[in-house]
C-alpha atoms as a PDB file:
ATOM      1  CA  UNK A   1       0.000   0.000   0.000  1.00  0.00           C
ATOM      2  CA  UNK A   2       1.570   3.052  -1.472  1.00  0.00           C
ATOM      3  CA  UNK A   3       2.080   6.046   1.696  1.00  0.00           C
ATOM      4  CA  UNK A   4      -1.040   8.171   0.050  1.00  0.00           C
ATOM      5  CA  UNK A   5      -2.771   5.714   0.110  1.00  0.00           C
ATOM      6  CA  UNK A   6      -2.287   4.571   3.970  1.00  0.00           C
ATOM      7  CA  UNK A   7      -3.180   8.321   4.680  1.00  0.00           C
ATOM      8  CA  UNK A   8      -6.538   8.588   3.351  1.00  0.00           C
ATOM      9  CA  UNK A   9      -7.971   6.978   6.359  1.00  0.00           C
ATOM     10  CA  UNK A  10      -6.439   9.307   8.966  1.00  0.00           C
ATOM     11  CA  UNK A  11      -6.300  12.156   6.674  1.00  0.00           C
ATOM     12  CA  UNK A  12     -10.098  11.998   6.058  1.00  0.00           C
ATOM     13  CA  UNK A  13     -10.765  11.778   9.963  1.00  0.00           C
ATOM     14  CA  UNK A  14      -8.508  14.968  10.538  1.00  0.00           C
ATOM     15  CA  UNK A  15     -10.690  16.870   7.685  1.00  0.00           C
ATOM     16  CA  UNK A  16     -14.025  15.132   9.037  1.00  0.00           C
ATOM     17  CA  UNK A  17     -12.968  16.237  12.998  1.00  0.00           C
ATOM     18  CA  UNK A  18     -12.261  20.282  12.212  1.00  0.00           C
ATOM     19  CA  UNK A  19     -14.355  20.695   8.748  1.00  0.00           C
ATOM     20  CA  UNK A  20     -16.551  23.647  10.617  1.00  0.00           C
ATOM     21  CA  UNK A  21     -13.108  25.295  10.776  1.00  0.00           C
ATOM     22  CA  UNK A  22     -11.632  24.711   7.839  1.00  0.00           C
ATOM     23  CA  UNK A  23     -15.059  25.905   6.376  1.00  0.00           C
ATOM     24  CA  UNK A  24     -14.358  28.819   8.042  1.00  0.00           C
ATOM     25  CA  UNK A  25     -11.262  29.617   7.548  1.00  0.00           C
ATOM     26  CA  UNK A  26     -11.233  28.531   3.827  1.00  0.00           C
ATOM     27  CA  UNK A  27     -14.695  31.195   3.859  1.00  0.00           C
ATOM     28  CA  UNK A  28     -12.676  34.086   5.547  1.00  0.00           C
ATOM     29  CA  UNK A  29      -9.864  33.685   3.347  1.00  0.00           C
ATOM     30  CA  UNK A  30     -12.092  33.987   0.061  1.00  0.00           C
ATOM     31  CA  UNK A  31     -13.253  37.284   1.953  1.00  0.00           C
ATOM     32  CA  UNK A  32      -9.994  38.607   2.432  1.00  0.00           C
ATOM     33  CA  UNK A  33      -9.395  37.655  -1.217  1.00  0.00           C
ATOM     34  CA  UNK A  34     -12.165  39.399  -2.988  1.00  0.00           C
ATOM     35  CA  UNK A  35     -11.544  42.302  -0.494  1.00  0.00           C
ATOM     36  CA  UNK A  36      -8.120  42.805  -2.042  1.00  0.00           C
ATOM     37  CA  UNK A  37      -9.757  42.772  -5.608  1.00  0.00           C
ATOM     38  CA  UNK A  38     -11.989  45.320  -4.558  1.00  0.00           C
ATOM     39  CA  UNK A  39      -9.639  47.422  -3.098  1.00  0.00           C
ATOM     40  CA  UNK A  40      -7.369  46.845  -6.131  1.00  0.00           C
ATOM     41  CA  UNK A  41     -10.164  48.459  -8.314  1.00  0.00           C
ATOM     42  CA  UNK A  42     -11.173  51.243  -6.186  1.00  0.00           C
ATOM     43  CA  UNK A  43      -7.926  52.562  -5.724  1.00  0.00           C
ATOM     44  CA  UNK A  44      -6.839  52.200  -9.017  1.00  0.00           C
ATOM     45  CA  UNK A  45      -9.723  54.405 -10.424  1.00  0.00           C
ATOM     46  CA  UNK A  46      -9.138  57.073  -7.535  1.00  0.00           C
ATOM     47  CA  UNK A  47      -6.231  57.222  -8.984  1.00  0.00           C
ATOM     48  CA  UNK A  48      -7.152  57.475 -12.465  1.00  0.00           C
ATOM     49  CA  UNK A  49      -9.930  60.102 -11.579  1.00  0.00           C
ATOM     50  CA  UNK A  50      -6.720  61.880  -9.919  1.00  0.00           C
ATOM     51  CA  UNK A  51      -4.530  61.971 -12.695  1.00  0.00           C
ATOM     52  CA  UNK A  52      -7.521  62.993 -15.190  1.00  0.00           C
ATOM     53  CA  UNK A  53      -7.944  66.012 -12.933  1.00  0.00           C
ATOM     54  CA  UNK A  54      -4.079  67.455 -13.742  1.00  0.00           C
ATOM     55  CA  UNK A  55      -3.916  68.261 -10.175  1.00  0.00           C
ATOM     56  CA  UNK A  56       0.132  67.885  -8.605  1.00  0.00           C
ATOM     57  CA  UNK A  57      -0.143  65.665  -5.452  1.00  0.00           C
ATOM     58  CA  UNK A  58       2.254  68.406  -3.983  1.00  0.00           C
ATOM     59  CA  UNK A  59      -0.635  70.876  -4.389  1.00  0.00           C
ATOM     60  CA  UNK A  60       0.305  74.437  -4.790  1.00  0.00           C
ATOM     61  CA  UNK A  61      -1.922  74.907  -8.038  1.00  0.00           C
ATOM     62  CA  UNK A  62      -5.075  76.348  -6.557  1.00  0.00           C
ATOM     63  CA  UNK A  63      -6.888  76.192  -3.613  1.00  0.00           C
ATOM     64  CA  UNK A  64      -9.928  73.391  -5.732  1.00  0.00           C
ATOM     65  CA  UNK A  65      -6.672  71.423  -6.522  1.00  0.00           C
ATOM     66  CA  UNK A  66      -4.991  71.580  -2.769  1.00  0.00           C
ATOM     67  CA  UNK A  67      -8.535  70.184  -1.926  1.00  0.00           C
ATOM     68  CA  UNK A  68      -8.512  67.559  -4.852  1.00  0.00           C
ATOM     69  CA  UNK A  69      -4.409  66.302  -3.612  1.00  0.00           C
ATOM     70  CA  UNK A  70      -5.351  66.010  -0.133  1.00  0.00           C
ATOM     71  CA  UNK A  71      -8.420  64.388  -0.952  1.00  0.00           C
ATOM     72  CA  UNK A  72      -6.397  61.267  -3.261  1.00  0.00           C
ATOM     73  CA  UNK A  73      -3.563  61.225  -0.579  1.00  0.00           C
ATOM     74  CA  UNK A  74      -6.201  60.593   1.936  1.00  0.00           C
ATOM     75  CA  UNK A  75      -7.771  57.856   0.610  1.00  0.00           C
ATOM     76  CA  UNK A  76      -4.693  56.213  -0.682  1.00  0.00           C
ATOM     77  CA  UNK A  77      -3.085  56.376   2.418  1.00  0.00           C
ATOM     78  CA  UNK A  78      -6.537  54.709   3.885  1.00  0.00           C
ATOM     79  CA  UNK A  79      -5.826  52.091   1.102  1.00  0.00           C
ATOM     80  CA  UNK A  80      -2.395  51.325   2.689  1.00  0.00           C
ATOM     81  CA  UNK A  81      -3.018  51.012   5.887  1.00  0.00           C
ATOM     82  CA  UNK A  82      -6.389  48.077   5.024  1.00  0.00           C
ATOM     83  CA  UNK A  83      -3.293  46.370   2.567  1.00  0.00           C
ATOM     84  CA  UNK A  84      -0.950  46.613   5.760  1.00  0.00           C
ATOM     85  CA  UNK A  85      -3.558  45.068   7.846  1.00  0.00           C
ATOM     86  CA  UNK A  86      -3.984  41.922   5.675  1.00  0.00           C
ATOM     87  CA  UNK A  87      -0.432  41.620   5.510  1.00  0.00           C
ATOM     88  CA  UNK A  88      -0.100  41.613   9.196  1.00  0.00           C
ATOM     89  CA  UNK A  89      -3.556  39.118   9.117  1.00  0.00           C
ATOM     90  CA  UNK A  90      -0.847  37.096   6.709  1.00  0.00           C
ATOM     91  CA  UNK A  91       1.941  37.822   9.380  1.00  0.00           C
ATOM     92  CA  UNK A  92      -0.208  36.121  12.022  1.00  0.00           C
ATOM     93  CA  UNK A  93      -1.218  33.054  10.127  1.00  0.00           C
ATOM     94  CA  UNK A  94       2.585  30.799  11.534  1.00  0.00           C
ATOM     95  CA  UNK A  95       1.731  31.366  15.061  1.00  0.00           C
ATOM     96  CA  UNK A  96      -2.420  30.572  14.522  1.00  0.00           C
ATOM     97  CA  UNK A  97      -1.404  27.463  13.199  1.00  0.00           C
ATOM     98  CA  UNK A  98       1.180  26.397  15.372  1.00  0.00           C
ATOM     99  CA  UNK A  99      -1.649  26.581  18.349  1.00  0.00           C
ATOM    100  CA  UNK A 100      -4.040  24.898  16.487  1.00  0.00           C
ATOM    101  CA  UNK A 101      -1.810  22.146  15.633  1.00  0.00           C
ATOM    102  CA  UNK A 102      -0.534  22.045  19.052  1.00  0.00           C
ATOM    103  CA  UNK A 103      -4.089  21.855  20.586  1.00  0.00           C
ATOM    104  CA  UNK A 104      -6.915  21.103  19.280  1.00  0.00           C
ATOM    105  CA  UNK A 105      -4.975  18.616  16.860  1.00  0.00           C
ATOM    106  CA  UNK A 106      -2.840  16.655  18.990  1.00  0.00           C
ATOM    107  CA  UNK A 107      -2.895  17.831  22.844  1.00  0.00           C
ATOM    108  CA  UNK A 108      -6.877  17.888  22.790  1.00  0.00           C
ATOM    109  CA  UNK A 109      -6.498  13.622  21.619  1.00  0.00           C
ATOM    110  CA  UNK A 110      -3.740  13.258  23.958  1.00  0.00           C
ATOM    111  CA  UNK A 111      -5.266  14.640  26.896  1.00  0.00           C
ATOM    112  CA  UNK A 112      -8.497  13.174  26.504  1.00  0.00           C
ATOM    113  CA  UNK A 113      -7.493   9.575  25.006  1.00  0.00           C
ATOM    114  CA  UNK A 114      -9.641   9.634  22.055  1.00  0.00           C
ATOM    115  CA  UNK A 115      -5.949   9.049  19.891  1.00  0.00           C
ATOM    116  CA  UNK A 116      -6.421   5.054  21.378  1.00  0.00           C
ATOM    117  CA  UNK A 117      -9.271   4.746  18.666  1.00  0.00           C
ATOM    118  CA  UNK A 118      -7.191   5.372  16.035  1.00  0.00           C
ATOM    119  CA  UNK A 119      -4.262   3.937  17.393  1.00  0.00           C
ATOM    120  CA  UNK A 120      -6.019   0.469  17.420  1.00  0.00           C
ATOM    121  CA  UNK A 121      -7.469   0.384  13.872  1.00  0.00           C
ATOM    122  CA  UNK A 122      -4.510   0.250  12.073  1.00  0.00           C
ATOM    123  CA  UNK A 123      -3.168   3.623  12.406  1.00  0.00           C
ATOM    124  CA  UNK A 124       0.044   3.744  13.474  1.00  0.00           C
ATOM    125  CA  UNK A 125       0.807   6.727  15.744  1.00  0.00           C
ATOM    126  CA  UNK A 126       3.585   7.588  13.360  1.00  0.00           C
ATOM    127  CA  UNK A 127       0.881   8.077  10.102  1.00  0.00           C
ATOM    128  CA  UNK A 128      -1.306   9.302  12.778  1.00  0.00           C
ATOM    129  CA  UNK A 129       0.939  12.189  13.896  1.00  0.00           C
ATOM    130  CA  UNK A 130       1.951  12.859  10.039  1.00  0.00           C
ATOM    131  CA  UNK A 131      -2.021  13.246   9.137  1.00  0.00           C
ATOM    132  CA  UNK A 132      -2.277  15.995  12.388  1.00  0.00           C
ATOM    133  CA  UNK A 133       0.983  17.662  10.229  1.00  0.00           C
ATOM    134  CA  UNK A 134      -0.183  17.437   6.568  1.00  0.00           C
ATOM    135  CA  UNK A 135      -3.814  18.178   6.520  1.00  0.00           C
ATOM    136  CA  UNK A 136      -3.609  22.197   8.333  1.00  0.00           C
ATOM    137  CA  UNK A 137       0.134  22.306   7.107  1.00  0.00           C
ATOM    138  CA  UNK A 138      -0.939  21.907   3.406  1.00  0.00           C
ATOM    139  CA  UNK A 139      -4.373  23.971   3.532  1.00  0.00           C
ATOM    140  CA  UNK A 140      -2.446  27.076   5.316  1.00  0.00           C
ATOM    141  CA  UNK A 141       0.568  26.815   2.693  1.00  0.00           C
ATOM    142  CA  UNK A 142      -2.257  26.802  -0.415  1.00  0.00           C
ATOM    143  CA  UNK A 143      -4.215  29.688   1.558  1.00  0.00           C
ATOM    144  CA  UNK A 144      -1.110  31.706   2.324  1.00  0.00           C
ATOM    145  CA  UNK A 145       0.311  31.455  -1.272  1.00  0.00           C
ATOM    146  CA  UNK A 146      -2.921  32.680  -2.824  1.00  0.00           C
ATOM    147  CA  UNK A 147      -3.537  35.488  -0.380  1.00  0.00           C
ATOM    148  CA  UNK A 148       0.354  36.667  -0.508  1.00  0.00           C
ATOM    149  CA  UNK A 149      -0.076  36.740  -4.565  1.00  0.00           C
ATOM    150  CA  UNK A 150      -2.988  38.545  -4.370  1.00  0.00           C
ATOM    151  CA  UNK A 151      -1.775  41.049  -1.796  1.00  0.00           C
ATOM    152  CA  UNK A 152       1.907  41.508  -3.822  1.00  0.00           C
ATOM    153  CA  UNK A 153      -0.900  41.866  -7.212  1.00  0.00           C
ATOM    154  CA  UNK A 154      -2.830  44.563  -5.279  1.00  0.00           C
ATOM    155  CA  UNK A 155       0.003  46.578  -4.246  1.00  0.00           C
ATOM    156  CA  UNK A 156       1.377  46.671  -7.372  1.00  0.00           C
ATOM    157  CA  UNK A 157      -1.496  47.545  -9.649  1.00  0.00           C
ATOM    158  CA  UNK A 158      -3.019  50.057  -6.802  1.00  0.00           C
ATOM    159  CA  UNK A 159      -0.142  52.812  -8.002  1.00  0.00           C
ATOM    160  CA  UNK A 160      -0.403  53.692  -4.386  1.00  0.00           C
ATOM    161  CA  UNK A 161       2.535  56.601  -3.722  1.00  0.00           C
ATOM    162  CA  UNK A 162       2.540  55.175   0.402  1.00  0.00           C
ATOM    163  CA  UNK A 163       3.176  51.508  -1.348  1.00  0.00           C
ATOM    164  CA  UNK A 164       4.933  49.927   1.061  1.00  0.00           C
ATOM    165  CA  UNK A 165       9.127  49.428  -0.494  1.00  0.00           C
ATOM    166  CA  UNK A 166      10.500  45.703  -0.983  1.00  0.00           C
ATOM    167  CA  UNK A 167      12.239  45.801   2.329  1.00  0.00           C
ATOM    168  CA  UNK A 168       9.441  46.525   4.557  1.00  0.00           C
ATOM    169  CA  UNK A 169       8.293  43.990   7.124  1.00  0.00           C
ATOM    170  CA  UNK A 170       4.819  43.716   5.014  1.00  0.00           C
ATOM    171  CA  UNK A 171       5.871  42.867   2.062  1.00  0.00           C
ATOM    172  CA  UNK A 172       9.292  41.112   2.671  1.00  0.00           C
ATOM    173  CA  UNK A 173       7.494  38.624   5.045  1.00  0.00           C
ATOM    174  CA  UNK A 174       4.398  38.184   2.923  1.00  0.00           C
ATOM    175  CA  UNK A 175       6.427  37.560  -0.240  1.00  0.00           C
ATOM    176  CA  UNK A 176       8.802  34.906  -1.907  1.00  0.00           C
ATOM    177  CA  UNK A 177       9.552  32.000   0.145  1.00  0.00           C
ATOM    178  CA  UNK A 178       9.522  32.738   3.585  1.00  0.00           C
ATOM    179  CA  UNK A 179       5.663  32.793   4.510  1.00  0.00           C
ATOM    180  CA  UNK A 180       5.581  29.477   3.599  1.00  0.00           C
ATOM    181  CA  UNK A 181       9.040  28.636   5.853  1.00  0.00           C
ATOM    182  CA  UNK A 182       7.160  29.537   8.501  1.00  0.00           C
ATOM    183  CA  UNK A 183       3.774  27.891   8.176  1.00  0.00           C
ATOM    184  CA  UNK A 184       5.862  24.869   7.927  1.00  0.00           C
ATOM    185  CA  UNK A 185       8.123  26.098  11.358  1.00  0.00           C
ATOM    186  CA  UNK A 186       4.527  26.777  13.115  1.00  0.00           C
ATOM    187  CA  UNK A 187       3.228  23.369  12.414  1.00  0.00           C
ATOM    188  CA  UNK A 188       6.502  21.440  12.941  1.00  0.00           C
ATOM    189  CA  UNK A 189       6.469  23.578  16.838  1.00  0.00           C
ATOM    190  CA  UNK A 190       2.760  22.993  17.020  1.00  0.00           C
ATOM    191  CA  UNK A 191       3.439  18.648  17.138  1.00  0.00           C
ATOM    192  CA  UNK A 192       6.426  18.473  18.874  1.00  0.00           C
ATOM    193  CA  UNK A 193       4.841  20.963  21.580  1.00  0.00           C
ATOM    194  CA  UNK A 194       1.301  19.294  21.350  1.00  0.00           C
ATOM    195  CA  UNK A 195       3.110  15.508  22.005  1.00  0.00           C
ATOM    196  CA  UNK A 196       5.379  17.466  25.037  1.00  0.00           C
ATOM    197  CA  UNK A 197       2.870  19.435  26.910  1.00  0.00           C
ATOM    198  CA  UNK A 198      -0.202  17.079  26.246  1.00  0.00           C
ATOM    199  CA  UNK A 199      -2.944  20.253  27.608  1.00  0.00           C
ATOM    200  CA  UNK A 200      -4.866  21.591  25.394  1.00  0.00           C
ATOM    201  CA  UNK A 201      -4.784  25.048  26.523  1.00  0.00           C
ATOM    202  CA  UNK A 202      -1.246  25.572  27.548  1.00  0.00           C
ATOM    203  CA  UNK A 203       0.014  23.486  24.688  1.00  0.00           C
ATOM    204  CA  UNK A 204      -1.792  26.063  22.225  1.00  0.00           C
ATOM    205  CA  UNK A 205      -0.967  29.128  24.054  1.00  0.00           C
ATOM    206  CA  UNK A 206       3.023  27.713  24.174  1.00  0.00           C
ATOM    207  CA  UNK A 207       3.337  26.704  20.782  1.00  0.00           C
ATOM    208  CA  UNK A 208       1.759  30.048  19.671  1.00  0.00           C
ATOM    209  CA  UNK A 209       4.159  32.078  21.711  1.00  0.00           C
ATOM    210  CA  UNK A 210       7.076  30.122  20.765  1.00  0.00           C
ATOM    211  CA  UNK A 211       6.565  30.472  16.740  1.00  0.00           C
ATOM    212  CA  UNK A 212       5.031  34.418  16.913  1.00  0.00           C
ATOM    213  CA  UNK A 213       8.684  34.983  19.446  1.00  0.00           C
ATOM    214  CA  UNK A 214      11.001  33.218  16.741  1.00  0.00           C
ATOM    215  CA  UNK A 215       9.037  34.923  13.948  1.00  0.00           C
ATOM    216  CA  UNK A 216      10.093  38.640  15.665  1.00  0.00           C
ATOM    217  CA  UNK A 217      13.285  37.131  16.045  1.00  0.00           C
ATOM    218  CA  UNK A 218      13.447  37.332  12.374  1.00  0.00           C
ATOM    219  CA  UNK A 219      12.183  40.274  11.727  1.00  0.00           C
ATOM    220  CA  UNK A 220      14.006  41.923  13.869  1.00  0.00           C
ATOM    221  CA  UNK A 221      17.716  40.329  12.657  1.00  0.00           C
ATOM    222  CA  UNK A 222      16.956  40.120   8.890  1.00  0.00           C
ATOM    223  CA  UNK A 223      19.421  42.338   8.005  1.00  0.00           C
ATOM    224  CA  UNK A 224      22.449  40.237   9.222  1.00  0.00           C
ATOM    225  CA  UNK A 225      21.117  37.091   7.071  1.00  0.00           C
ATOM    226  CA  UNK A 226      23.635  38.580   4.221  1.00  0.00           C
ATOM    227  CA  UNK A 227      26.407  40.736   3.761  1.00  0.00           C
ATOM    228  CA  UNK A 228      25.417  44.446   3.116  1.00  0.00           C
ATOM    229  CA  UNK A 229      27.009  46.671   0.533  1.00  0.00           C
ATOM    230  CA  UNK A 230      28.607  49.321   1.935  1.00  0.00           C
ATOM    231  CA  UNK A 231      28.667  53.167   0.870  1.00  0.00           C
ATOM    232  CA  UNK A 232      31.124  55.618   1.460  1.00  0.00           C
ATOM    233  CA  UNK A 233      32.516  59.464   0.938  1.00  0.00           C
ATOM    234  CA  UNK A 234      32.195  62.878   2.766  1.00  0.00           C
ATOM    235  CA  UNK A 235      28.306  62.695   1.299  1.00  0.00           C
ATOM    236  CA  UNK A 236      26.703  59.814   0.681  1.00  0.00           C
ATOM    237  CA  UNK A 237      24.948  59.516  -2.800  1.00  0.00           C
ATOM    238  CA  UNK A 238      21.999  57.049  -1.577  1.00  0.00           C
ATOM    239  CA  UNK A 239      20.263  55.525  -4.728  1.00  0.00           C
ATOM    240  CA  UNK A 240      16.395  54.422  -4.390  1.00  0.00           C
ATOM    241  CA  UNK A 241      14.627  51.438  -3.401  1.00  0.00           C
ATOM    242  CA  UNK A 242      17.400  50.695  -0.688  1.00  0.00           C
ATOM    243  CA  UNK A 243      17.335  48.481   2.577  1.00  0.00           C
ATOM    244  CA  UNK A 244      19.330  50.989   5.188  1.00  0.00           C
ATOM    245  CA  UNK A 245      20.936  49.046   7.498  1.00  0.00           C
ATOM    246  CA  UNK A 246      23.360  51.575   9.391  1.00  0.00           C
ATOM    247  CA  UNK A 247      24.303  54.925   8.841  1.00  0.00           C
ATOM    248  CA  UNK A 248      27.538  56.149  10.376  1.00  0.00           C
ATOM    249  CA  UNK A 249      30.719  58.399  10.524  1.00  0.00           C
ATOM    250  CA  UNK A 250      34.325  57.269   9.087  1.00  0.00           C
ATOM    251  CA  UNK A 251      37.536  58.600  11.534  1.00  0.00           C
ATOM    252  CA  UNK A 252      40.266  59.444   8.950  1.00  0.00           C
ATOM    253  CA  UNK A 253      42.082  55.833  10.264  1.00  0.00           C
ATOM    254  CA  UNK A 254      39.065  54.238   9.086  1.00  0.00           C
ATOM    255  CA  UNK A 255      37.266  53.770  11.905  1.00  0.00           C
ATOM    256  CA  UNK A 256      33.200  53.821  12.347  1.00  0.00           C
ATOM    257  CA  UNK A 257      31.285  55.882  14.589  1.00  0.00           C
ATOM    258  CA  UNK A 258      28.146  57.045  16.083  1.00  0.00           C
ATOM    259  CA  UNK A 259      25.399  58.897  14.077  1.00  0.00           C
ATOM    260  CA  UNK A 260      24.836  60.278  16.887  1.00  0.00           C
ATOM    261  CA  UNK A 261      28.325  61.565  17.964  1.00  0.00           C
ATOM    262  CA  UNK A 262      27.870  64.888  16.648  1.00  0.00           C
ATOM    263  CA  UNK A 263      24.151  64.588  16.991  1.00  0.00           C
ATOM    264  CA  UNK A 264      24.258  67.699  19.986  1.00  0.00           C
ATOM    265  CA  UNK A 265      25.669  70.213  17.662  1.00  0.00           C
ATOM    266  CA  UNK A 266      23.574  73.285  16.763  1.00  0.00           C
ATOM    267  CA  UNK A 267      25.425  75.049  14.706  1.00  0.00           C
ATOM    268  CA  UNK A 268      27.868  74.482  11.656  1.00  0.00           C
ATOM    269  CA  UNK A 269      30.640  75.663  13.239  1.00  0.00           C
ATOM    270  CA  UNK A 270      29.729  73.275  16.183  1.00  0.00           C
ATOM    271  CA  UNK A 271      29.643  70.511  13.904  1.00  0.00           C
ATOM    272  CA  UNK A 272      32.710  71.268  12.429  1.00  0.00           C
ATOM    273  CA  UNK A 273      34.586  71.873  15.709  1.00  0.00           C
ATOM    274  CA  UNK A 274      32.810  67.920  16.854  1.00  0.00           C
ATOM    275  CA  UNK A 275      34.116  66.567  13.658  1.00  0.00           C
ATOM    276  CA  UNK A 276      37.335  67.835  13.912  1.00  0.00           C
ATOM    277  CA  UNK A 277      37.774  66.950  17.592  1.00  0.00           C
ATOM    278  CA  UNK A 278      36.674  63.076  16.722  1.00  0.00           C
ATOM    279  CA  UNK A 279      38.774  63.446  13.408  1.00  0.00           C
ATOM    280  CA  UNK A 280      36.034  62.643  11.176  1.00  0.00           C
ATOM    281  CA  UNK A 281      35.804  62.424   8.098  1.00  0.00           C
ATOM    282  CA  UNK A 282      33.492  61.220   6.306  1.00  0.00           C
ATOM    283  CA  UNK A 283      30.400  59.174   6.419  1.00  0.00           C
ATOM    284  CA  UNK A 284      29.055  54.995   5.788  1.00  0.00           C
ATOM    285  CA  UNK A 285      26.219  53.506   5.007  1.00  0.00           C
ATOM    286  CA  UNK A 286      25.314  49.566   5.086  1.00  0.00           C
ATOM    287  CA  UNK A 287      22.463  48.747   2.947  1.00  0.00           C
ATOM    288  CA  UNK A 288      20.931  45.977   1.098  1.00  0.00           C
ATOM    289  CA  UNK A 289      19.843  46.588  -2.881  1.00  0.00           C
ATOM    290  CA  UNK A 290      16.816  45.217  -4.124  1.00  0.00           C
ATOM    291  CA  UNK A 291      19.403  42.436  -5.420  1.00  0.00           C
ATOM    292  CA  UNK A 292      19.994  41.141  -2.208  1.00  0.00           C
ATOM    293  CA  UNK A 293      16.088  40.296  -1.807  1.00  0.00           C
ATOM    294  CA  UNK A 294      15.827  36.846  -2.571  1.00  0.00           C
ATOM    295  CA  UNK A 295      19.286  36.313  -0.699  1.00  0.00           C
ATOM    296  CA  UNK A 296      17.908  36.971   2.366  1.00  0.00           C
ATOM    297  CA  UNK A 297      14.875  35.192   1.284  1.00  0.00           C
ATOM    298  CA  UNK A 298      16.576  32.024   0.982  1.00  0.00           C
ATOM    299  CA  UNK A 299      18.584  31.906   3.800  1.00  0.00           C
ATOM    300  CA  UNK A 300      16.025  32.753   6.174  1.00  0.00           C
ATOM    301  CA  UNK A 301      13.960  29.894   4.061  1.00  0.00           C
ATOM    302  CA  UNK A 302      16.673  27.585   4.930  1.00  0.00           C
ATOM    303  CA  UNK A 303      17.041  28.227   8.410  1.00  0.00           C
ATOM    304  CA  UNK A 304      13.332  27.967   9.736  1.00  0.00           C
ATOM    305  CA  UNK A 305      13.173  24.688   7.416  1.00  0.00           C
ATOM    306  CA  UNK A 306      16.199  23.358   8.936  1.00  0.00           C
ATOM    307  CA  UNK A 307      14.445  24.269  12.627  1.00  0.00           C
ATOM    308  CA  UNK A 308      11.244  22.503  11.398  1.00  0.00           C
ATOM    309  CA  UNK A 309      13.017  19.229  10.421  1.00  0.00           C
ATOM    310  CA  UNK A 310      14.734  19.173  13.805  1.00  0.00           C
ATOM    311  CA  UNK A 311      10.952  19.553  15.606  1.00  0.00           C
ATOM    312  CA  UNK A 312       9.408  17.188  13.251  1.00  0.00           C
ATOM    313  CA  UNK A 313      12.135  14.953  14.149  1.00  0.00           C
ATOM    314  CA  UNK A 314      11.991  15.223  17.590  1.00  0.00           C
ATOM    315  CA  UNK A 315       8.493  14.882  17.871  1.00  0.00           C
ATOM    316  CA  UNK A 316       8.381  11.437  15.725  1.00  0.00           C
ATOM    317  CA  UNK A 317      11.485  10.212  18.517  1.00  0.00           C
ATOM    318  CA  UNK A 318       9.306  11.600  21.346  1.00  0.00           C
ATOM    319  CA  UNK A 319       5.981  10.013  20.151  1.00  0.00           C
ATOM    320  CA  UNK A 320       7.862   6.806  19.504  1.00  0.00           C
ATOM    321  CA  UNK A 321       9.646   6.514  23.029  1.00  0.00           C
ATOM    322  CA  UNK A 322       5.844   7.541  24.406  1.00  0.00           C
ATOM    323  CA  UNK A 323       4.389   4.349  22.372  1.00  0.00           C
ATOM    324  CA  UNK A 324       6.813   2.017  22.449  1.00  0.00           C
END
């Protein structure tokens, strides 16, 4: 009997036990779906109605076209903020998981001994534990994909001038390869915490903190996943669409300091005197190109997959040892 097919049995019960909220999930991401095409098309002919007006968005052309500029940047910036809020929705998706997996998958069986059933009709807890993985795992991954497409789609076609730049925690974690690193990380956390902890409650609640904790982690040490390209002169001539990473002064031995060394000084002759006193000069800047996207999307990728096999593994070694 080929692996699929073993797994239609358990597979079918994990679908059968939580249908009401898959239904409801799968229902609320179709919302959040045709939302997006709907704000797609009502930005984009705001804008349109904008341009046909021949009004600058930096006003100054009138007082009916100050009114008709603040009136577009208003609503566009609206626009942004609903697009932000789906991506954050998206954002929130690793950690949802990870406690559902934990919980009402696995610790809910565990704790109240309903897994025996299965257990003793040729299920082994092995396929049992890899049905509790693949059924949420795969739905999230297919729901995430769509949802980040359509969200990358909308903020491209919207022409909004507050669209969000590659780099930015909405789009850089809601795009490429690493939303779907970690939905797999969440679910991998959720079994190996569910088969630990064995409560419901606290196994949900743990696994959830555990995967939204590692997922700041990331967000907020990013930048270090790849070498930045470095910038330097007495000014700095900073091209567009650019990750800054850290902004600095250069000491004529070559040494890096502060931004804020000089930071006190009022005047120019202040600031010359602080420069001169710290012998500075000239200035750095670390930054990643729009070249160095998928970079850091890969080795991010790489890492949280590399986590999830480890949990995986340990759960299957920890559910084992529990079995016999």
């Amino acid at each position: 009997m080929s692996t699929l097919t073993a797994l239609r049995g358990p597979v079918r019960v994990v679908v059968r036990q939580h249908r009401w909220t898959l239904r409801i999930a799968a229902g609320l991401a179709l919302l959040a779906l045709l939302g997006l095409v709907a704000l797609t098309l009502r930005s984009s002919h705001v804008a349109e109605v904008f341009a046909a007006s021949g009004c600058p968005v930096d006003g100054g052309a009138g007082r009916s076209c100050d009114v008709t500029a603040r009136s577009y940047l208003d609503s566009m910036f609206e626009y942004r903020k609903i697009f932000d809020d789906v991506a954050l929705a998206l954002l929130a998706l690793p950690a949802l998981l990870s406690g559902f997996v934990a919980g009402p998958l696995i610790a809910r069986e565990l704790e109240s001994g309903t897994y025996k059933l299965s257990w003793t009709q040729s299920v082994s807890p092995a396929r049992w534990l890899v049905s509790k993985l693949a059924v949420p795992a795969a739905l999230v991954l297919a729901g995430t994909a769509v949802l980040g497409a359509g969200l990358y789609a909308a903020q491209s076609v919207s022409d909004n001038p507050y669209r969000s730049e590659w780099y930015t925690m909405y789009v850089y974690a809601t795009t490429g390869t690493v939303p779907a690193a970690h939905v797999l990380f969440g679910a991998a956390v959720g079994a190996l915490v569910g088969i630990l902890v064995r409560r419901t409650l606290l196994a949900s609640a743990l696994s959830a903190l555990v995967t939204g904790a590692v997922g700041a982690s990331f967000a907020a040490l990013r930048a270090g996943l790849w070498p930045t390209s470095t910038v330097t002169g007495r000014s700095l001539d900073v091209r567009e669409n650019i990750w800054w990473v850290e902004t600095g002064h250069l000491t004529g031995t070559g040494g890096r300091l502060s931004q804020d060394v000089c930071a006190q000084a009022v005047t120019e002759s202040d600031r010359a005197r602080c420069f001169a006193d710290h012998d500075i000069t000239g200035h750095y800047l670390d930054y990643h190109p729009a070249s160095h996207f998928w970079p850091l999307q890969l080795v991010e990728t790489g890492i949280l997959l590399a986590l999830a096999a480890v949990a995986v593994a340990v759960a299957f070694r920890v559910l084992r040892r529990r079995t016999g």
